[in-house]
PDB file of N, CA and C in Angstrom:
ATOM      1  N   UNK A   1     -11.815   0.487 -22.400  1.00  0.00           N
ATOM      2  CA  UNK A   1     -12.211   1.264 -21.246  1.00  0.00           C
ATOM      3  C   UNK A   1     -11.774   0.574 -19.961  1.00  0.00           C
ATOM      4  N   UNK A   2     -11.946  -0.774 -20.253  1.00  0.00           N
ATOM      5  CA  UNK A   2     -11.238  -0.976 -18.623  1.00  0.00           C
ATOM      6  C   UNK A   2     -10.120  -1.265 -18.419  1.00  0.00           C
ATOM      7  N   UNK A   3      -9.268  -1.308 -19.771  1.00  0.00           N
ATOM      8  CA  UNK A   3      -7.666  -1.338 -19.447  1.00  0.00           C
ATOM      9  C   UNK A   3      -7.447  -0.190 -18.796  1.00  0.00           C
ATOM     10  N   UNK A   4      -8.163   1.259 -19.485  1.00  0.00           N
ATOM     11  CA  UNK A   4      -7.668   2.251 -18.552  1.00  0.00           C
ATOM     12  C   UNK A   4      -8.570   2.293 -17.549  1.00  0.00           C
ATOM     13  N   UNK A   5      -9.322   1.804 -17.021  1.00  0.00           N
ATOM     14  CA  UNK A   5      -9.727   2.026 -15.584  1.00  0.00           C
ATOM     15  C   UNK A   5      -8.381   1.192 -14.117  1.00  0.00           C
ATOM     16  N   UNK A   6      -8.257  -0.173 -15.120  1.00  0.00           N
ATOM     17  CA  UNK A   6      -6.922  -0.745 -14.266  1.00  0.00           C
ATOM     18  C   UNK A   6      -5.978   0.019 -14.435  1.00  0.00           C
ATOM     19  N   UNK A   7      -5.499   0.774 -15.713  1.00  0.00           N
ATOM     20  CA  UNK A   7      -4.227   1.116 -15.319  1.00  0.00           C
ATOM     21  C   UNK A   7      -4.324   2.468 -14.480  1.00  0.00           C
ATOM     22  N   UNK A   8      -5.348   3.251 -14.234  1.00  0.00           N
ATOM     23  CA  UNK A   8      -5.526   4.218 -13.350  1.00  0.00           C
ATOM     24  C   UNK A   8      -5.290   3.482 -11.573  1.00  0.00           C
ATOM     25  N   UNK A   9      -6.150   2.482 -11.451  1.00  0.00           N
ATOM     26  CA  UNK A   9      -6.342   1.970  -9.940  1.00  0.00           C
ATOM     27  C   UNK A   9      -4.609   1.672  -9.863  1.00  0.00           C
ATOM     28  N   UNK A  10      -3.969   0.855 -11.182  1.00  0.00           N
ATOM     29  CA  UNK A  10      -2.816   0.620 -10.708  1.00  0.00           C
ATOM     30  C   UNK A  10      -1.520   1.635 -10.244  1.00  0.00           C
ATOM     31  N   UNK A  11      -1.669   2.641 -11.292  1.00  0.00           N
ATOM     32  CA  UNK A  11      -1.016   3.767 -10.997  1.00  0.00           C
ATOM     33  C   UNK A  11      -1.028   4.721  -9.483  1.00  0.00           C
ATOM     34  N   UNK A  12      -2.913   4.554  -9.447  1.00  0.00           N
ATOM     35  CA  UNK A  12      -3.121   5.122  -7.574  1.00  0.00           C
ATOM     36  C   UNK A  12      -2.375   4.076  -6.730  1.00  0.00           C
ATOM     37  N   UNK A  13      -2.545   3.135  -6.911  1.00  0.00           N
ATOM     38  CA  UNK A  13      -2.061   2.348  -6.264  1.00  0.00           C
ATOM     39  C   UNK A  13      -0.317   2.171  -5.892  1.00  0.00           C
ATOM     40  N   UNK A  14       0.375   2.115  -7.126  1.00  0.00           N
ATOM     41  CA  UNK A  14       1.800   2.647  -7.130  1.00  0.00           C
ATOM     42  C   UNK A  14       1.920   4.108  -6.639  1.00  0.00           C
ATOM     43  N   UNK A  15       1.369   4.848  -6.583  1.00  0.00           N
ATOM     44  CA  UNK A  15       1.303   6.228  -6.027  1.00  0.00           C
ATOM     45  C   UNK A  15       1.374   6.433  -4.791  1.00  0.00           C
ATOM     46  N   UNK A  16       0.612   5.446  -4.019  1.00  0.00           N
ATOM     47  CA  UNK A  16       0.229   5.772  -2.683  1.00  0.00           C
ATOM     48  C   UNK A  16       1.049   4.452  -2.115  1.00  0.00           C
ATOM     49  N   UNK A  17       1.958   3.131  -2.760  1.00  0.00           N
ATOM     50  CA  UNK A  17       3.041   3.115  -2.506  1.00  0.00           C
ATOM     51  C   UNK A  17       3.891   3.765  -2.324  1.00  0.00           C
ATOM     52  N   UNK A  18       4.466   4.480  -2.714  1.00  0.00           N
ATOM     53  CA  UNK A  18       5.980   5.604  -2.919  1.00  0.00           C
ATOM     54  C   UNK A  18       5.576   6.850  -1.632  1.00  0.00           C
ATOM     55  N   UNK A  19       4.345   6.676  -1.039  1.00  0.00           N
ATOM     56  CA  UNK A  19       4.666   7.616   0.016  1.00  0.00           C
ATOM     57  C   UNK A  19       5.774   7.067   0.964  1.00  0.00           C
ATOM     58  N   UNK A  20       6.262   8.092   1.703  1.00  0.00           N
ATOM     59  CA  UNK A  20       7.089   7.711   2.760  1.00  0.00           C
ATOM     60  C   UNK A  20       6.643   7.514   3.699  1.00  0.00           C
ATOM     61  N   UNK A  21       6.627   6.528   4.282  1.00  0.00           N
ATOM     62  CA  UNK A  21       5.836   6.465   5.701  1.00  0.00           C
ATOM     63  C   UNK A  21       6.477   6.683   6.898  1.00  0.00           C
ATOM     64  N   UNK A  22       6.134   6.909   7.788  1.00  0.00           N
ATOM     65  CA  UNK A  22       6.604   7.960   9.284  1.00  0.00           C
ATOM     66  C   UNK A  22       5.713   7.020  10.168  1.00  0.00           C
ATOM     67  N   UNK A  23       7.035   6.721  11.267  1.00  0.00           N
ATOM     68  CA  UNK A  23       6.848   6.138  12.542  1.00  0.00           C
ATOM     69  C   UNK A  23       6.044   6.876  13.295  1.00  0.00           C
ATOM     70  N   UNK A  24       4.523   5.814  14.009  1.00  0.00           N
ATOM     71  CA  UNK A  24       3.816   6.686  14.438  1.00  0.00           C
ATOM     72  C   UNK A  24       3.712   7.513  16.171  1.00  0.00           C
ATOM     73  N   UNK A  25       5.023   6.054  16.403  1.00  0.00           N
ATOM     74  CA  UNK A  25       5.445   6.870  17.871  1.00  0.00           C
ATOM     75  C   UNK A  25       6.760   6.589  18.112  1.00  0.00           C
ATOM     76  N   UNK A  26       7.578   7.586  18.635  1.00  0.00           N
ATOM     77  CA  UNK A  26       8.790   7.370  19.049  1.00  0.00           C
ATOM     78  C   UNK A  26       9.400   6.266  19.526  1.00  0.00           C
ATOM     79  N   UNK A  27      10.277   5.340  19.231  1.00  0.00           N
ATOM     80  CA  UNK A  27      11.096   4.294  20.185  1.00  0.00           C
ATOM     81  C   UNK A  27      12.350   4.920  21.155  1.00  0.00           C
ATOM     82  N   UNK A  28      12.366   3.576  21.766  1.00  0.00           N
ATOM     83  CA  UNK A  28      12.952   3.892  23.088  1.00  0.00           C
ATOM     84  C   UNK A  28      14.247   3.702  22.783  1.00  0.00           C
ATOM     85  N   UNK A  29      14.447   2.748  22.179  1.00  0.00           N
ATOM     86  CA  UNK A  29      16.066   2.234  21.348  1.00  0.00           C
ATOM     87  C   UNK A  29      16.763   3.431  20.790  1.00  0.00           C
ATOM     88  N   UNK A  30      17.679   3.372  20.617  1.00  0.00           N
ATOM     89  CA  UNK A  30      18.673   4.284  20.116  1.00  0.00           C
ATOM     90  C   UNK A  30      18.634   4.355  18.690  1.00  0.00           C
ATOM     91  N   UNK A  31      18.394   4.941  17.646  1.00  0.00           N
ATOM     92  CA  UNK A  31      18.861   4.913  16.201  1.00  0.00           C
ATOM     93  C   UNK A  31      19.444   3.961  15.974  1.00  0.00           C
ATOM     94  N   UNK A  32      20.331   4.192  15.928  1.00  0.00           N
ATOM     95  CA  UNK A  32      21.356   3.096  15.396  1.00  0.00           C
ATOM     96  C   UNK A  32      21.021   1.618  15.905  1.00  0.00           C
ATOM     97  N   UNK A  33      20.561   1.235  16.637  1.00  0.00           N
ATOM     98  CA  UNK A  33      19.789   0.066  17.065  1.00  0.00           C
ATOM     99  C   UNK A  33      18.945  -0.902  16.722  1.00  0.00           C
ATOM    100  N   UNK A  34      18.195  -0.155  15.958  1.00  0.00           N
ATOM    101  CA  UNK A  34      16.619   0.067  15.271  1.00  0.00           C
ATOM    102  C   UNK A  34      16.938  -0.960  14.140  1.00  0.00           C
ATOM    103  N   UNK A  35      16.067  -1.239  13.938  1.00  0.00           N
ATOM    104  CA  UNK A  35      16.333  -2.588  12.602  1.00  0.00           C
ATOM    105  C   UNK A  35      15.090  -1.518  11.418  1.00  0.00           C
ATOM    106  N   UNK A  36      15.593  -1.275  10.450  1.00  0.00           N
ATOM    107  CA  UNK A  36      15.012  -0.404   9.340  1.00  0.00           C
ATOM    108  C   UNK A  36      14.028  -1.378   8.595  1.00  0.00           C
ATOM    109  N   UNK A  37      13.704  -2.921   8.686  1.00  0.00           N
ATOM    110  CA  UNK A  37      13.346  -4.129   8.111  1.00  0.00           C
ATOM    111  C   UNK A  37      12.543  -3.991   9.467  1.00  0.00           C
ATOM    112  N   UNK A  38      12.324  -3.779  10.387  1.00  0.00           N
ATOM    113  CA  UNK A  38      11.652  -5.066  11.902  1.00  0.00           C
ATOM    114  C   UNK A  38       9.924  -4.796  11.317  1.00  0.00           C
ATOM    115  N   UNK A  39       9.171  -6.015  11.341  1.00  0.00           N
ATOM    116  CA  UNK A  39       8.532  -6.168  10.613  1.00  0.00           C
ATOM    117  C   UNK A  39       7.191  -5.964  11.823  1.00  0.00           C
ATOM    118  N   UNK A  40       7.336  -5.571  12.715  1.00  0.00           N
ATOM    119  CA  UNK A  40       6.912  -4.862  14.048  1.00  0.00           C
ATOM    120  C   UNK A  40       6.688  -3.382  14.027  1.00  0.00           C
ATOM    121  N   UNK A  41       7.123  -2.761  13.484  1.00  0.00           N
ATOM    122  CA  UNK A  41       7.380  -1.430  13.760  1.00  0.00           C
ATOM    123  C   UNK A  41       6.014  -0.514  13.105  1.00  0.00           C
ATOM    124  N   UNK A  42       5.321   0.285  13.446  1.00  0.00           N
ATOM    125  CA  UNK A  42       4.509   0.661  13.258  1.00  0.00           C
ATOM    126  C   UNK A  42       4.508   2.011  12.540  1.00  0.00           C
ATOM    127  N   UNK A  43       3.528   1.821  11.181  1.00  0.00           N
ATOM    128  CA  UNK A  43       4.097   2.704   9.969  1.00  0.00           C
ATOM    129  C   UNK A  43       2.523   3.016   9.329  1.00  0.00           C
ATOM    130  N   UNK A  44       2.730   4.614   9.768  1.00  0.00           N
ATOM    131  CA  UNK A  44       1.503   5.458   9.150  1.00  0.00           C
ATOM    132  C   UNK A  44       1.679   6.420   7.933  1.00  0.00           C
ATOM    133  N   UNK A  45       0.717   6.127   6.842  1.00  0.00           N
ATOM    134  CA  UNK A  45       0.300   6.660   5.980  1.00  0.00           C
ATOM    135  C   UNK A  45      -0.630   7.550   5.933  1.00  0.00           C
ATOM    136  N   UNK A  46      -0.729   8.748   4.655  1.00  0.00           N
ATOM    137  CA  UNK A  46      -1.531   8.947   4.573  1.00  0.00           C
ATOM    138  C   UNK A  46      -2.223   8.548   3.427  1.00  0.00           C
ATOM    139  N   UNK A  47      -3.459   8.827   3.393  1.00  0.00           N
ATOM    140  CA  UNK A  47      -4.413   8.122   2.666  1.00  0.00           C
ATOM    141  C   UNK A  47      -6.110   8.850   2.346  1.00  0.00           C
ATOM    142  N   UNK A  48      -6.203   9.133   1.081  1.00  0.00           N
ATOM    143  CA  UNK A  48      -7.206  10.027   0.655  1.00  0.00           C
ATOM    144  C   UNK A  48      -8.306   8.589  -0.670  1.00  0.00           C
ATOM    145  N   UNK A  49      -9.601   8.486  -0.075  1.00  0.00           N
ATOM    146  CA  UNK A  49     -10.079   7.874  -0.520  1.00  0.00           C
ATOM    147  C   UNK A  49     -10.479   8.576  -1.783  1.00  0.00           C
ATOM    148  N   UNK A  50     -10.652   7.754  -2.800  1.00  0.00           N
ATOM    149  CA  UNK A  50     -11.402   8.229  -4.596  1.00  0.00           C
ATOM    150  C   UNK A  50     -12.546   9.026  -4.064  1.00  0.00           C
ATOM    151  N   UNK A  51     -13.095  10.169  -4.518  1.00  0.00           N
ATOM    152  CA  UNK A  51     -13.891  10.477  -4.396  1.00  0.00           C
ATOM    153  C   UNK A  51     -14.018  11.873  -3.675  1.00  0.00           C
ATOM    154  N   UNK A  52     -12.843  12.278  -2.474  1.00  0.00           N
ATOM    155  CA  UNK A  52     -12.875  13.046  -1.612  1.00  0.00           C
ATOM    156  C   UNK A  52     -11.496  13.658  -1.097  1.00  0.00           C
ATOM    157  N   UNK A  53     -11.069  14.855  -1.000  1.00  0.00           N
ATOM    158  CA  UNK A  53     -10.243  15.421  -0.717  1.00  0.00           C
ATOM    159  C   UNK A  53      -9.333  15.363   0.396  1.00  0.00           C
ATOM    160  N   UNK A  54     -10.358  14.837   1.675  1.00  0.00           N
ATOM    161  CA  UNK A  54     -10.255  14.614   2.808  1.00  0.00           C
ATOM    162  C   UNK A  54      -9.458  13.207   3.225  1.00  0.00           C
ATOM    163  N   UNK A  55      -8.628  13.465   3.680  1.00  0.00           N
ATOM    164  CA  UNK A  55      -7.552  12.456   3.703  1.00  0.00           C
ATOM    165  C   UNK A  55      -7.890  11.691   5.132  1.00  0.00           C
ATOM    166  N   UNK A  56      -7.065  10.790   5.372  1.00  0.00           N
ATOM    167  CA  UNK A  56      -6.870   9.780   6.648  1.00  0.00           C
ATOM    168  C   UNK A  56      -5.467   9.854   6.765  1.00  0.00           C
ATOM    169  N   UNK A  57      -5.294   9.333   7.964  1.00  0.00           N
ATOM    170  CA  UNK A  57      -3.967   8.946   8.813  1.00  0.00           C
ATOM    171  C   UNK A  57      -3.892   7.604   9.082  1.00  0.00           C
ATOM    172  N   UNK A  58      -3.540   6.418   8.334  1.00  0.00           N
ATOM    173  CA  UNK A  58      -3.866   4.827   8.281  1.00  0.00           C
ATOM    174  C   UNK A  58      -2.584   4.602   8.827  1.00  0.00           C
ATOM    175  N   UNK A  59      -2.505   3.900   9.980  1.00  0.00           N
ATOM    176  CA  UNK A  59      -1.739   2.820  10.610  1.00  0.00           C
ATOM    177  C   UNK A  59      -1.582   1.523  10.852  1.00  0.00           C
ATOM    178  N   UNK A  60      -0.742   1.003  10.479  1.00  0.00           N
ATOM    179  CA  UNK A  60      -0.750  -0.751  10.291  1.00  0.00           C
ATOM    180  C   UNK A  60       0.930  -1.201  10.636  1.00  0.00           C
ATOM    181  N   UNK A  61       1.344  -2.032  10.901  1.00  0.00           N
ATOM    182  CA  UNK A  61       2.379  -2.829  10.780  1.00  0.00           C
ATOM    183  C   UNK A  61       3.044  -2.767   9.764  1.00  0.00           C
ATOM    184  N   UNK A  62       4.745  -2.742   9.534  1.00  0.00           N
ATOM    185  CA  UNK A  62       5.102  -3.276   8.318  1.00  0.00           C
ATOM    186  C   UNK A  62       4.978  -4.393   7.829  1.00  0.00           C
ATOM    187  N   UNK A  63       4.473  -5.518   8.738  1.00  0.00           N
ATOM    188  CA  UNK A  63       4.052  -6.662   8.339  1.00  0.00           C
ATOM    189  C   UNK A  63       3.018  -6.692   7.327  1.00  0.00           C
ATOM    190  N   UNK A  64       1.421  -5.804   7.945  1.00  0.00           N
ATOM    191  CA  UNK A  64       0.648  -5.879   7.807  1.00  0.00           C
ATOM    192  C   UNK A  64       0.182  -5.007   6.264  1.00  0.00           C
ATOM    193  N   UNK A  65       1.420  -4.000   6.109  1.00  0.00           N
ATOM    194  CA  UNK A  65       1.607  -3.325   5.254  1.00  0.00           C
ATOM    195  C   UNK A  65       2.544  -4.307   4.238  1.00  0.00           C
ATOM    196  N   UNK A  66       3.061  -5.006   4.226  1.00  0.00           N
ATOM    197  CA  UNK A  66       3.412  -5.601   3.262  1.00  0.00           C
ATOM    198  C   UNK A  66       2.155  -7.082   2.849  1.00  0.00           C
ATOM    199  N   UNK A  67       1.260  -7.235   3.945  1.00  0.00           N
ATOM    200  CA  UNK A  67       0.419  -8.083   3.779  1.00  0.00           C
ATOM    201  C   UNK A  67      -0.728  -7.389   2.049  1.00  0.00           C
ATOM    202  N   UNK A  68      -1.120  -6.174   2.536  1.00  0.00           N
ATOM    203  CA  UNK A  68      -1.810  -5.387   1.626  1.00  0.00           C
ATOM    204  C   UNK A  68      -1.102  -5.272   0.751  1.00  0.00           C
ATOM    205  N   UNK A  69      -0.245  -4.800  -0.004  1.00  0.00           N
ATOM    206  CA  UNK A  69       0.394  -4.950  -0.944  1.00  0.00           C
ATOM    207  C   UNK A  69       0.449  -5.950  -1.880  1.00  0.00           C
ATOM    208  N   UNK A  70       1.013  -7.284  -0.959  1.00  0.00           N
ATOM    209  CA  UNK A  70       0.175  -8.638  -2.051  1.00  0.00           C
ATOM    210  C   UNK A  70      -0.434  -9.168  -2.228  1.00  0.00           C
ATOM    211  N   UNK A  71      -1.744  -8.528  -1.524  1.00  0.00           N
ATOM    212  CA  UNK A  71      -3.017  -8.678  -1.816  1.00  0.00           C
ATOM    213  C   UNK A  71      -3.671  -7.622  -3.289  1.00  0.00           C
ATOM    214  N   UNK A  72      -3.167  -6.678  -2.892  1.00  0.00           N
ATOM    215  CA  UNK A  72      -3.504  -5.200  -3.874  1.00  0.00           C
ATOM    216  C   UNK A  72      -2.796  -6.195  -5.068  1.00  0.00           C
ATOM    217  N   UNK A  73      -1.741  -6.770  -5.403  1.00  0.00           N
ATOM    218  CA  UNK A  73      -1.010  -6.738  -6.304  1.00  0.00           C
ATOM    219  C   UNK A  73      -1.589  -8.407  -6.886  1.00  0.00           C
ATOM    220  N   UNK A  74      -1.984  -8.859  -5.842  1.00  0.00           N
ATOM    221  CA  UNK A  74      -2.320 -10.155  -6.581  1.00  0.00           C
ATOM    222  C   UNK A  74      -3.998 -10.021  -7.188  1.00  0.00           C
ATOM    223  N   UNK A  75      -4.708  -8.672  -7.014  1.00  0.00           N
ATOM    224  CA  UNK A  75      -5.781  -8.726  -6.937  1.00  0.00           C
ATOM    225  C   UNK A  75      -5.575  -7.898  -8.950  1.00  0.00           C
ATOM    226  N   UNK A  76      -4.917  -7.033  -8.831  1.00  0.00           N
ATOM    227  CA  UNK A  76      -4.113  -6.511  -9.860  1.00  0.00           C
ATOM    228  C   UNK A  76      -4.347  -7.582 -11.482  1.00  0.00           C
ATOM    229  N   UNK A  77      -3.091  -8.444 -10.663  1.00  0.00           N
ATOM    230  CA  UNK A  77      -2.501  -9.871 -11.535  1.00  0.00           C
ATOM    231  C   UNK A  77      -3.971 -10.233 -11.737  1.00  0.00           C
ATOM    232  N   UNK A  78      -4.818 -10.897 -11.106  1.00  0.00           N
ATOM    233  CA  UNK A  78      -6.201 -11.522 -11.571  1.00  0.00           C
ATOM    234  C   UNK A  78      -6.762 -10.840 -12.096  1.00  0.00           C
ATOM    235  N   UNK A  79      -7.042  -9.468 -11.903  1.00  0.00           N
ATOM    236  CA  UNK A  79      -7.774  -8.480 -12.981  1.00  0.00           C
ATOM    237  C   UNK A  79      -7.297  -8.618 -14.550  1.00  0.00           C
ATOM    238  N   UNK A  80      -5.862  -8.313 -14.404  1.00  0.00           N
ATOM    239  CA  UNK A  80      -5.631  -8.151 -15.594  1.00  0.00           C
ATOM    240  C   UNK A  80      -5.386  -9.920 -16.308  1.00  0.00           C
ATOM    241  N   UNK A  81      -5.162 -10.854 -15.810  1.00  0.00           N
ATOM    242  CA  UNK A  81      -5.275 -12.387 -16.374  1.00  0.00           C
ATOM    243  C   UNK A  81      -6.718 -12.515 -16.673  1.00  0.00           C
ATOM    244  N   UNK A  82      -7.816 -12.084 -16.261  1.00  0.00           N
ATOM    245  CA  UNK A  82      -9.036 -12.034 -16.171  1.00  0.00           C
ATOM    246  C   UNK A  82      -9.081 -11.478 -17.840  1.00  0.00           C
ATOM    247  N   UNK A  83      -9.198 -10.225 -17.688  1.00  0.00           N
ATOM    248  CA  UNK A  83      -9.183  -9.410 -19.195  1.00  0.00           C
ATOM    249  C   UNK A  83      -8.571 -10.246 -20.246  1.00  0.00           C
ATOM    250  N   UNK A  84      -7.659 -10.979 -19.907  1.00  0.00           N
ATOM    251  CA  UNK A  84      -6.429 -11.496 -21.125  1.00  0.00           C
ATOM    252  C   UNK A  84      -7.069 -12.474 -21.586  1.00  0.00           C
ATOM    253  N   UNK A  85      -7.721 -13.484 -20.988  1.00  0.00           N
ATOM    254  CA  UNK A  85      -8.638 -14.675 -21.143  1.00  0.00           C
ATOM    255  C   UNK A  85      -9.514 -14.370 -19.939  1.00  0.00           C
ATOM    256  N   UNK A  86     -10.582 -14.277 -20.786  1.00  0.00           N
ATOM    257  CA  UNK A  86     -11.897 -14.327 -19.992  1.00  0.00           C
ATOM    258  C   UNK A  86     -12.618 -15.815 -19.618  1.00  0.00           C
ATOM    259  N   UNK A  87     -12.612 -16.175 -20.905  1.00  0.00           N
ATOM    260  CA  UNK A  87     -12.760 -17.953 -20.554  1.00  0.00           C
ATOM    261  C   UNK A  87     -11.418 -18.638 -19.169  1.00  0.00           C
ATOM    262  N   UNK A  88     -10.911 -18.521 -19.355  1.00  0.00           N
ATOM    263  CA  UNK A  88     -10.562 -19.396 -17.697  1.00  0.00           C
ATOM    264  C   UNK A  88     -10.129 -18.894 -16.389  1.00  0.00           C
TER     265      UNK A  88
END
């Protein structure tokens, strides 16, 4: 039962990776200018908590958005090392 409860969180989780995320305000720079990597640039999701239909509009950094990610993913890794050996 709780392999599939992780592999559900992991799957939401890969899920709501693969959205595309959309700049939440216009820059002044030209396109072609723009660094597609700048780890500055401000990148909104959307985002529907378990439980409720009703979605959010979450904004964070790509920094800050790649911060969550290896957190989500290292939190992941310990879950499932956890399950594998429970003793250590």
């Amino acid at each position: 039962m709780l392999s599939s409860v992780i592999a559900m969180v992991a799957s939401a989780f890969l899920a709501s990776e693969s959205t595309a995320p959309a700049v939440a305000a216009p820059s002044a720079a030209p396109a072609a200018a723009v660094n597609k990597h700048d780890k500055n640039k401000t990148v909104c999701r959307n985002a529907a908590p378990t439980g409720t239909r009703l979605g959010a509009r979450v904004c964070h950094t790509q920094a800050e958005w790649d911060d969550i990610s290896a957190e989500h993913q290292k939190m992941l890794r310990d879950q499932l090392d956890h399950q594998t050996n429970p003793q250590g």
